[in-house]
Protein backbone atom coordinates (compact mmCIF):
# COMPACT_ATOMS: atom_id res chain seq x y z
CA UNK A 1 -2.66 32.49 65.36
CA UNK A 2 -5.53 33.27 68.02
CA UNK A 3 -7.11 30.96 70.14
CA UNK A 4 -10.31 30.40 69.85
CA UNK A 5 -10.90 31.80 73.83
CA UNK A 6 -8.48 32.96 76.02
CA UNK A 7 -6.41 29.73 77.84
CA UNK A 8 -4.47 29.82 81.25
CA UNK A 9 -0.36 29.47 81.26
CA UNK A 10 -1.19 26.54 83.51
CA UNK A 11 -3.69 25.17 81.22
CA UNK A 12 -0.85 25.51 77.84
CA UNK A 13 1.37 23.96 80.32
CA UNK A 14 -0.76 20.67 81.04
CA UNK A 15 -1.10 20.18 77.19
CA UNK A 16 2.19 20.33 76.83
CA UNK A 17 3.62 19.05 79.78
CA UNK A 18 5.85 21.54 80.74
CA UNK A 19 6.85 23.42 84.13
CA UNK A 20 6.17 27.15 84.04
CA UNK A 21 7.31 30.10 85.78
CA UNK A 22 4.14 32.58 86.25
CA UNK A 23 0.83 32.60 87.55
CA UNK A 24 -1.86 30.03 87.13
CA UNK A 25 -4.18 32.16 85.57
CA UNK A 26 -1.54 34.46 83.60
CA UNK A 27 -3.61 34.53 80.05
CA UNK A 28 -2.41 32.89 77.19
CA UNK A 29 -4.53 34.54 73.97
CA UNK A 30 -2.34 32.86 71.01
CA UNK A 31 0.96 31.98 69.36
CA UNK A 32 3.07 33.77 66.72
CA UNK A 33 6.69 33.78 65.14
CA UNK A 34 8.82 36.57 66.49
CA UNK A 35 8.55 38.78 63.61
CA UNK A 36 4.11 39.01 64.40
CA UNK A 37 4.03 38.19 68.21
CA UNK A 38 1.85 40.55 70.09
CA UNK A 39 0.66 40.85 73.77
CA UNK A 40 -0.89 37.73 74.93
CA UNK A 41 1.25 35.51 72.69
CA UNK A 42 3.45 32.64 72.63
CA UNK A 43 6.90 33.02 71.11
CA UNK A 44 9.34 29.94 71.13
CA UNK A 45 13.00 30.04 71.27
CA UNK A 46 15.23 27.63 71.59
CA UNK A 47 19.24 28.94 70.76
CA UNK A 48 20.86 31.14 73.22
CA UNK A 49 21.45 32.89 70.41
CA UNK A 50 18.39 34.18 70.22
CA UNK A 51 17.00 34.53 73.90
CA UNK A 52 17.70 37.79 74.69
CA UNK A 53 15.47 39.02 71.90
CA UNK A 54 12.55 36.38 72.61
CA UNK A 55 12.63 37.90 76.11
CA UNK A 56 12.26 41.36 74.83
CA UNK A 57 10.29 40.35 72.15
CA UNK A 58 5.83 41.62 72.23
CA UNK A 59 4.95 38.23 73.02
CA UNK A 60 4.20 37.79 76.79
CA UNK A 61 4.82 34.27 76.92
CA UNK A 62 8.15 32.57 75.75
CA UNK A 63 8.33 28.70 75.45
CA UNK A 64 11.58 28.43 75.95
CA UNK A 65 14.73 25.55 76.64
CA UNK A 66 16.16 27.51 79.95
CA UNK A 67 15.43 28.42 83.22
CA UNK A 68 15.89 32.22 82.76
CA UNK A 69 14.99 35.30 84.97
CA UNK A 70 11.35 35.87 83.76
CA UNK A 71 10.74 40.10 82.67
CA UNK A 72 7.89 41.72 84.43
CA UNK A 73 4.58 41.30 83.08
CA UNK A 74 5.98 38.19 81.22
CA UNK A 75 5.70 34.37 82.16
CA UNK A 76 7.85 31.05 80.41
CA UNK A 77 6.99 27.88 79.82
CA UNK A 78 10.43 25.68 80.76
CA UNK A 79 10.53 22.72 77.37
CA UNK A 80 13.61 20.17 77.11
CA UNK A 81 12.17 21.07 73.04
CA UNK A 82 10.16 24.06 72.07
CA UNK A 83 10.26 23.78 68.59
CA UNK A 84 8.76 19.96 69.10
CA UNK A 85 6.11 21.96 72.03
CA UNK A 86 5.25 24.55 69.65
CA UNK A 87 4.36 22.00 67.14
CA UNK A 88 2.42 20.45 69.71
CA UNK A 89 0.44 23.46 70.49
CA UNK A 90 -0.39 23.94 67.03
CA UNK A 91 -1.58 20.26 66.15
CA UNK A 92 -4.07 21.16 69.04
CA UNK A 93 -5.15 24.44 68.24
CA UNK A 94 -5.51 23.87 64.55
CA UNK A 95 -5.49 20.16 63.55
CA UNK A 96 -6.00 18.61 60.41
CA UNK A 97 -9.36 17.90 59.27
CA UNK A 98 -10.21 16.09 56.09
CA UNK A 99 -12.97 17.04 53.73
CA UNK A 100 -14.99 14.74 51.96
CA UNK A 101 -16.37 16.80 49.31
CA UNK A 102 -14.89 18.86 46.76
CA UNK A 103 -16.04 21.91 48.48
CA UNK A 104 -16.06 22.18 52.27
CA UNK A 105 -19.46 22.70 53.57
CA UNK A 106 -18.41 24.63 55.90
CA UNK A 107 -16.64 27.29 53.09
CA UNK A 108 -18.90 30.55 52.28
CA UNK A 109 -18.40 31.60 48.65
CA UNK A 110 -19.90 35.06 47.83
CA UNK A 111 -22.56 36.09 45.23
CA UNK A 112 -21.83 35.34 41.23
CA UNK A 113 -18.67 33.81 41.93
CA UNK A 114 -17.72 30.89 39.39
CA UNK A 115 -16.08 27.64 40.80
CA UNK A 116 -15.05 25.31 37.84
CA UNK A 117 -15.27 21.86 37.76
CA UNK A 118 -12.32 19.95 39.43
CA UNK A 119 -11.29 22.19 42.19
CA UNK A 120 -10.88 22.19 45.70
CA UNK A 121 -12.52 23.83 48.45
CA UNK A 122 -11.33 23.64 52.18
CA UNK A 123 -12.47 23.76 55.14
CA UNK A 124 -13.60 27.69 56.47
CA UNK A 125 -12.55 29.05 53.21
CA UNK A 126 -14.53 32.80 52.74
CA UNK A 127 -14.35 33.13 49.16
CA UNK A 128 -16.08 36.59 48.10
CA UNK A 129 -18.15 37.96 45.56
CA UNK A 130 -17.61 38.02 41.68
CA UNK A 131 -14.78 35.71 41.91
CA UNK A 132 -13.46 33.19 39.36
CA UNK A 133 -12.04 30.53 39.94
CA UNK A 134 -10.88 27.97 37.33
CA UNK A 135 -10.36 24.60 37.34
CA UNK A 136 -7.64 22.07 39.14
CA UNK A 137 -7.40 24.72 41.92
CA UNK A 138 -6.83 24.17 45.44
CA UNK A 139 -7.74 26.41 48.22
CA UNK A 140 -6.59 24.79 51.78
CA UNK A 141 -8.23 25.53 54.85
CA UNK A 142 -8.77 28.73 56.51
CA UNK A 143 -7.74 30.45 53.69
CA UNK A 144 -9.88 34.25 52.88
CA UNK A 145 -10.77 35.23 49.00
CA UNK A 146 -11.88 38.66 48.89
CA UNK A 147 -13.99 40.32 45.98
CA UNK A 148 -12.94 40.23 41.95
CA UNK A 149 -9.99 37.86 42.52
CA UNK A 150 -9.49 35.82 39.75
CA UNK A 151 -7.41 32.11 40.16
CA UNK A 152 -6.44 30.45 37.56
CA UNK A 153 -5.55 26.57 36.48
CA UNK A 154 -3.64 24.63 39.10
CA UNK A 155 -2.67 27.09 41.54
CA UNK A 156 -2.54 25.57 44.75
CA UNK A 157 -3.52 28.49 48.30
CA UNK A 158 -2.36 27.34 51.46
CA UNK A 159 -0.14 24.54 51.42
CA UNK A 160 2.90 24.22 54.52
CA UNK A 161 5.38 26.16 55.11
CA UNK A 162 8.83 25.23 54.02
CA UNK A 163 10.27 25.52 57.92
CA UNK A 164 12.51 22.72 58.86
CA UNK A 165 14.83 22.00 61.67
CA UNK A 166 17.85 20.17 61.53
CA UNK A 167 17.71 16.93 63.71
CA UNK A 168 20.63 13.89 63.85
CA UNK A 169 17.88 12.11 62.62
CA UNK A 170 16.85 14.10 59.58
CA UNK A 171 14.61 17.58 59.30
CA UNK A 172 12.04 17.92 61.66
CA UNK A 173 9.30 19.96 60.01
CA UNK A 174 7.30 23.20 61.88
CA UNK A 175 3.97 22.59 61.85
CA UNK A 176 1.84 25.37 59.38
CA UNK A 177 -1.37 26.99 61.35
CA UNK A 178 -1.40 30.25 59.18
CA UNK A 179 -3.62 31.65 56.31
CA UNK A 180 -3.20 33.17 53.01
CA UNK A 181 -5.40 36.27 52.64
CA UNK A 182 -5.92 37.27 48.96
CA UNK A 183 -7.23 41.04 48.71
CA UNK A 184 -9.94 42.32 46.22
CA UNK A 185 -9.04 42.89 42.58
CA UNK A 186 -6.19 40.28 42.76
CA UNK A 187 -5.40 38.31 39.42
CA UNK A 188 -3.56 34.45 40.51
CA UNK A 189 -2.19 33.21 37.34
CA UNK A 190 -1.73 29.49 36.31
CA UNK A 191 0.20 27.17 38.72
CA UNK A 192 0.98 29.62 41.21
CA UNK A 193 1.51 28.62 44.66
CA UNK A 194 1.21 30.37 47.87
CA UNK A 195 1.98 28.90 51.21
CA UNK A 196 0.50 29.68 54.48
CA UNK A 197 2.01 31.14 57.25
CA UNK A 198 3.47 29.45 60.20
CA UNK A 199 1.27 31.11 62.85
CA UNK A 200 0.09 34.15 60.86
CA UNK A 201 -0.82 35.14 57.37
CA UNK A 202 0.48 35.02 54.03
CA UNK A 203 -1.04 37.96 52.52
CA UNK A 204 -1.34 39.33 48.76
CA UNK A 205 -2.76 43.33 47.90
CA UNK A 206 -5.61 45.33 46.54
CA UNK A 207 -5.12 45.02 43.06
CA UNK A 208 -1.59 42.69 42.70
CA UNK A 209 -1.44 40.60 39.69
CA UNK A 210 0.44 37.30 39.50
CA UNK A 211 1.77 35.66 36.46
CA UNK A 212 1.89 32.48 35.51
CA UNK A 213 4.72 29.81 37.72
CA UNK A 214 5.02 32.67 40.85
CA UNK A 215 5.76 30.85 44.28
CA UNK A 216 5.24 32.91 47.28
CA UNK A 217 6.73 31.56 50.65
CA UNK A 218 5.30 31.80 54.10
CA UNK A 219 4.26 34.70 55.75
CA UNK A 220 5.26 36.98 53.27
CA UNK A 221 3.42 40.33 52.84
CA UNK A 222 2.90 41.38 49.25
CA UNK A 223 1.24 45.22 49.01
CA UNK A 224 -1.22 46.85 47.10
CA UNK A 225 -1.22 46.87 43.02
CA UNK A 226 2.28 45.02 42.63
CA UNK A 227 2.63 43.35 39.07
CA UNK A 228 4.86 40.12 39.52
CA UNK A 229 5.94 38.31 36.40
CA UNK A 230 6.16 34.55 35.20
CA UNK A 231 8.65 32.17 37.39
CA UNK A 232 9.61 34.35 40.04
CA UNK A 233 10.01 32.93 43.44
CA UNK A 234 9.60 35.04 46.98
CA UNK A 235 10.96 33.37 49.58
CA UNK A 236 9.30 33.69 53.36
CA UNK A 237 8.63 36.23 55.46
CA UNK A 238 9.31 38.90 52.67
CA UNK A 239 7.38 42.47 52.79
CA UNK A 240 6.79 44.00 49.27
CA UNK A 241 5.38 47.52 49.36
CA UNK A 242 2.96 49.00 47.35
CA UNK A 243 3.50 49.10 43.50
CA UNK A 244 6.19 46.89 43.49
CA UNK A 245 7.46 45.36 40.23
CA UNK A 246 9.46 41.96 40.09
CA UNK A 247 10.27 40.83 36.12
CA UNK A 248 10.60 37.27 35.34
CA UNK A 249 12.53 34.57 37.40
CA UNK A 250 13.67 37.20 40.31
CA UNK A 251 14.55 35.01 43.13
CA UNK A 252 14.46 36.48 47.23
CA UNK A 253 15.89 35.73 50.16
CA UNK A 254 13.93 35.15 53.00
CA UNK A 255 13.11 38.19 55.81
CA UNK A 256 13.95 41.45 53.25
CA UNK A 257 11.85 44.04 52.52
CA UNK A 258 11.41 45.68 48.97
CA UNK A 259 10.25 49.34 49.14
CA UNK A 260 7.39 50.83 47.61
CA UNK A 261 8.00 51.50 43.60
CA UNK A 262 10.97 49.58 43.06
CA UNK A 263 11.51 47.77 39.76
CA UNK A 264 13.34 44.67 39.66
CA UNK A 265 15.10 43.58 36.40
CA UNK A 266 14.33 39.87 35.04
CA UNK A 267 16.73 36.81 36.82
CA UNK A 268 17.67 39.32 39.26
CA UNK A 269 18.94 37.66 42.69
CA UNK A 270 17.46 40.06 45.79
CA UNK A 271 20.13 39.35 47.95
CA UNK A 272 19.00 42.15 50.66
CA UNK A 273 16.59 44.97 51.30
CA UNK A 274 16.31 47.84 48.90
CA UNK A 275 14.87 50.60 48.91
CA UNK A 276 12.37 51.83 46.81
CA UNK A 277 11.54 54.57 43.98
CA UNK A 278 14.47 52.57 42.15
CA UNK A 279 15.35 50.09 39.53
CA UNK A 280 18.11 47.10 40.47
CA UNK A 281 19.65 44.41 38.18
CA UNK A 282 22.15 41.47 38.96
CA UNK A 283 23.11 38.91 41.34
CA UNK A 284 24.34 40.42 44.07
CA UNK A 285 21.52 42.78 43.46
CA UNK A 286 22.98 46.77 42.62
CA UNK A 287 20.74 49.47 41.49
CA UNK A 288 20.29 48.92 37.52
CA UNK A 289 22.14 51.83 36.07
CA UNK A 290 25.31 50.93 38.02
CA UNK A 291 25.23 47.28 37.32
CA UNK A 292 24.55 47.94 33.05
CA UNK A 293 27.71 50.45 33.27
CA UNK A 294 29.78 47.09 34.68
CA UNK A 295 28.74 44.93 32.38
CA UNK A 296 29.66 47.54 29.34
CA UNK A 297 32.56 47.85 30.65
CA UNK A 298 33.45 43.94 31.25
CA UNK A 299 32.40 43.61 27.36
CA UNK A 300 35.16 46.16 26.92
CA UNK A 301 38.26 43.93 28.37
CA UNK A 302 39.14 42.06 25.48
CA UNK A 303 39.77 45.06 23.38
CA UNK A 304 42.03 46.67 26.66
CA UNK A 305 43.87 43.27 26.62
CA UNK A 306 44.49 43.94 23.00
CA UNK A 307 45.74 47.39 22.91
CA UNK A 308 47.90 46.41 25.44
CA UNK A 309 49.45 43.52 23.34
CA UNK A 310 49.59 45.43 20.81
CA UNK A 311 52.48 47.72 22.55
């Protein structure tokens, strides 16, 4: 997530309330998750776990629970809670507004594009041209349509990301500031739902087609012309390269990557990162030949057991 200008660290500080270690002016340009931060962003960390690579991280600014030795060219914001600060931050920077109208006067919607009756258009929405989009759909804020995309009934663009933290209390949720971006030629079937990212995008190819019942977690970055079948569900902050094919009910874990070409085989479980040019099968996922041969063979015990009884 950008800011809309350029703040000062001392500036972020005062709206957060927290001490800093840097200079006054040091510039503050936006916020990310560590897997997107660039120059001029804010990171957060908050497990010891996990400082060394916040510190070493692109981001320039880490909000952070620990008075640590500060890298050159780097400043920190000092929180008693950064994940509760980084909330903050993003409740300021992007905070919700309600509509009043069905579609957002403040959406664009291109040329000979088709809204039906019954759907939902929020706030600074860009749909583009030659769209279509049917009825009982909802587009959150901030979201970006491109040209030829095609959404059908009940899908719902944009809604929070599932990001919790653990609290004696109960789960403390991370605030969602990010944006699905759907790419020209894209085909949303019925009841699909994409969440936003946290900070960044959520972000579907040129030319992907969606089935029917497809859930797509935060931040994940689907490629160009991947076909993705009925009831499968991605988890967050997947990548899917180009070409990609998932079969019915596959299920991800979060933060793999799926290379370019690969084929996965219906109710498979995608445990880990694959590679692509390849076909895989199974929970634990294996590469499709190999798993078939197993399962032949398992089919093949009860006649071994018998021979051997038979001696």
């Amino acid at each position: 997530m950008k800011f809309p200008t350029s703040f000062t660290l001392k500036q972020i500080a005062e709206i957060i309330s927290s001490e800093y270690v840097g200079d006054d002016n040091f510039p503050v340009l936006g916020m990310n998750e560590i897997h997107v931060v660039e120059p001029g962003d804010i990171v957060f960390v908050d497990h010891p776990k996990y400082y060394d690579k916040a510190l070493a991280s692109k981001a320039t600014i880490i909000l952070i629970n620990k008075n640590v030795d500060c890298p050159e060219g780097k400043a920190l914001l000092i929180s008693e809670d950064p994940f509760r600060d980084f909330n903050k931050l993003t409740a300021f920077f992007q905070p919700f507004v309600p509509s009043k109208q069905p579609i957002s006067i403040s959406a664009i919607i291109g040329e000979n594009t088709v809204i039906q009756p019954n759907s939902f258009i929020g706030n600074n929405v860009i749909v583009g041209d030659n769209c279509t989009i049917h009825s009982n759909v909802t587009i959150y804020d901030n979201c970006v349509i491109g040209d030829h995309v095609t959404i059908h009934a009940g899908s719902v663009l944009g809604a929070d990301a599932f990001y919790y933290k653990k609290r004696p209390e109960g789960y403390d949720k991370l605030r969602s500031g990010g944006r699905v971006v759907i790419k020209d030629h894209v085909d949303i079937g019925a009841l699909c739902t994409i969440d936003r990212g946290v900070t960044g995008d959520t972000t579907i190819g040129f030319g992907s087609k969606l089935d029917n019942q497809v859930h797509v977690g935060h931040d994940t970055v689907i490629g160009k012309k991947c076909l993705i079948a009925s009831q499968t569900g991605i988890a967050g902050c997947v990548i899917i390269e180009d070409e990609v094919t998932l079969w019915g009910q596959v299920g991800t874990n979060s933060g793999i990557t799926i290379g370019k070409n690969a084929v996965i085989m219906g109710q498979t479980g995608v445990t880990k990162s694959v590679a692509g040019g390849k076909s895989y099968f199974g929970t634990p996922i294996e590469e499709s030949r190999e798993k078939l041969k197993q399962l032949a063979y398992i089919k093949k015990i009860p006649e071994i057991i018998k021979k051997m009884n038979d001696k």
